[in-house]
Protein backbone atom coordinates (compact mmCIF):
# COMPACT_ATOMS: atom_id res chain seq x y z
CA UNK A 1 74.04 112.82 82.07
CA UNK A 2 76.95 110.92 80.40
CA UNK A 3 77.83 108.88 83.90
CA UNK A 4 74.16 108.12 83.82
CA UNK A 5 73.69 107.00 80.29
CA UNK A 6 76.94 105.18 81.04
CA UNK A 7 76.01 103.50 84.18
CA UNK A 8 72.78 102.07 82.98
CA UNK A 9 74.29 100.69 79.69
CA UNK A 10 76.83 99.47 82.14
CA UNK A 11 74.23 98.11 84.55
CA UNK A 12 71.88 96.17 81.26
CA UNK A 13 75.50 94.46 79.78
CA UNK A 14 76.01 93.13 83.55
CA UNK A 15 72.79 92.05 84.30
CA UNK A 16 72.44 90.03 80.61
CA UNK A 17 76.21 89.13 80.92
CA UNK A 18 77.43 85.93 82.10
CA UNK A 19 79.89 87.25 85.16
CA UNK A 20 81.91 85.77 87.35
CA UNK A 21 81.88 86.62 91.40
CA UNK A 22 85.07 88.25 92.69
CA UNK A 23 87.07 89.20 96.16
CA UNK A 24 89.58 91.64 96.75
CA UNK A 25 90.70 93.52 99.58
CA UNK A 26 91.51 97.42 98.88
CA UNK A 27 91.83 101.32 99.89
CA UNK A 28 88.78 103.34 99.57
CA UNK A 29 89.75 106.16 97.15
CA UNK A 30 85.78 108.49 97.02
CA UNK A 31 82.48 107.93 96.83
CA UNK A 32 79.89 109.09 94.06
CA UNK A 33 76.64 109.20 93.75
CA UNK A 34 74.28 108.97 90.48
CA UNK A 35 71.15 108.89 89.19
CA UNK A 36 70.85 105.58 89.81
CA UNK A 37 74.00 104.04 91.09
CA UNK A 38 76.28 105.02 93.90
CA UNK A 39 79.18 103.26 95.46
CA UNK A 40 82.85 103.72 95.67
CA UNK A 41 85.83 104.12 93.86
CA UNK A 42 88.47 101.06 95.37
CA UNK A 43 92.07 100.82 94.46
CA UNK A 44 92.75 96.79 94.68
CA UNK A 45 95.59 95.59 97.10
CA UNK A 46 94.95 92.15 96.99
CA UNK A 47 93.15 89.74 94.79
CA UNK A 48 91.53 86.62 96.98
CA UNK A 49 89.28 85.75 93.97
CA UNK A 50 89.48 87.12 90.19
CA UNK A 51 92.19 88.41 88.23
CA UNK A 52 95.03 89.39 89.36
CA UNK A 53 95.60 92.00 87.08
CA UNK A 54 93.13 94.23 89.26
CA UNK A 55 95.95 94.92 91.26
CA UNK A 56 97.29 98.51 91.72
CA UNK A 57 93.68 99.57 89.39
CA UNK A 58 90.64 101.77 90.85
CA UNK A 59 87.78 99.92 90.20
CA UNK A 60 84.32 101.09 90.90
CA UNK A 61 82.08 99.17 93.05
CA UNK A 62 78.29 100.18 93.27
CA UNK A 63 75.34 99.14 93.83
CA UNK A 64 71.85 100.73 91.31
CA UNK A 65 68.44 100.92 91.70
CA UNK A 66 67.31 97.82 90.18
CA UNK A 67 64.05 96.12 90.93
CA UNK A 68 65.01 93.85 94.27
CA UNK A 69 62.86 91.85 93.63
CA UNK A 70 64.64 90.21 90.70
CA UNK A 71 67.97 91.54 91.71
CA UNK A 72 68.55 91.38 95.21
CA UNK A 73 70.89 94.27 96.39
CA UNK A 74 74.25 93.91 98.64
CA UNK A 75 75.15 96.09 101.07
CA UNK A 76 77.90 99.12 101.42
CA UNK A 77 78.74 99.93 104.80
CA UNK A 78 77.79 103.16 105.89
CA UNK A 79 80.61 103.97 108.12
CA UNK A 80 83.69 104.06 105.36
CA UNK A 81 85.37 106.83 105.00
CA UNK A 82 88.11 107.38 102.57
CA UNK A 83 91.35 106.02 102.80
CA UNK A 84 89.96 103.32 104.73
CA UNK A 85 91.14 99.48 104.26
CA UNK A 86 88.08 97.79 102.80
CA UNK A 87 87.47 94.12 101.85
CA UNK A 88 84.82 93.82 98.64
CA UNK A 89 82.18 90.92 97.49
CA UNK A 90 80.45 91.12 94.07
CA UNK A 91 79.84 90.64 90.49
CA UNK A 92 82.85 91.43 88.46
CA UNK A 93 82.28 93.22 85.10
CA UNK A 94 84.50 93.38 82.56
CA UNK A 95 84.76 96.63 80.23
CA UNK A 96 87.00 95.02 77.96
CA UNK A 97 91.13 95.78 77.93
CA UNK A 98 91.58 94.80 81.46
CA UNK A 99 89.14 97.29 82.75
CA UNK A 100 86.39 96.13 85.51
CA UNK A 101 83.99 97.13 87.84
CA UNK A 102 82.17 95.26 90.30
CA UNK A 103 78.16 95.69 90.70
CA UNK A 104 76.03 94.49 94.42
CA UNK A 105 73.23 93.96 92.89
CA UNK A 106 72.37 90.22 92.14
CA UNK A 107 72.91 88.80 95.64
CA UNK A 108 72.46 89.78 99.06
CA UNK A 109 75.53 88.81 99.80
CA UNK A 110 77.32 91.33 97.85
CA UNK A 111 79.48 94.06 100.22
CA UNK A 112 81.21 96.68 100.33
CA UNK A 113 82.72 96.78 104.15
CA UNK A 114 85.49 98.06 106.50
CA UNK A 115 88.46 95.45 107.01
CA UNK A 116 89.30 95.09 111.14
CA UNK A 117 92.39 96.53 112.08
């Protein structure tokens, strides 16, 4: 009940908040699954667009169930698996000392998706 009372305050302060779009290339560390929300954990490699301090954290990248109609949703692709190489796309949050996570929901563009190797 906590991660959902958490992910939905989480969800309003992004979706009233004025955020920025980020990039970042990264390992996936596991899954989870909410009421609600449901993505994946990511530990950051490399930073293509945002701050660099996100390097070396795990950041969680998700997508919820708001209305897509307002909020269009990104995608996740359903074939990663941990430990896999991923590349991200989304809406960086901040949770204040340095901490982020990065929401799909706001664009169709927005991914989560395996990196070719």
């Amino acid at each position: 009940m906590r991660l959902y009372l958490l992910l939905m305050a989480l969800l309003i302060l992004s979706l009233s908040a004025c955020a920025e779009d980020t990039r970042f290339d990264g390992q996936a560390l596991w899954d989870f699954q909410s009421i609600g929300a449901w993505g994946w954990y990511i530990s950051v490699d490399r930073v293509i667009d945002g701050p660099t301090d996100m390097v070396g954290q795990n950041i969680s990248v998700y997508l919820t169930s708001a209305n897509p109609a307002k909020y269009p949703p990104g995608s996740i692709d359903p074939n990663i698996k941990i430990g896999d190489k991923v590349s991200v796309y989304g809406s960086l949050q901040s949770g204040g000392s340095g901490n982020y996570h990065v929401l799909l929901v706001g664009s169709g563009d927005y991914f989560i998706k395996l990196i070719d190797q």
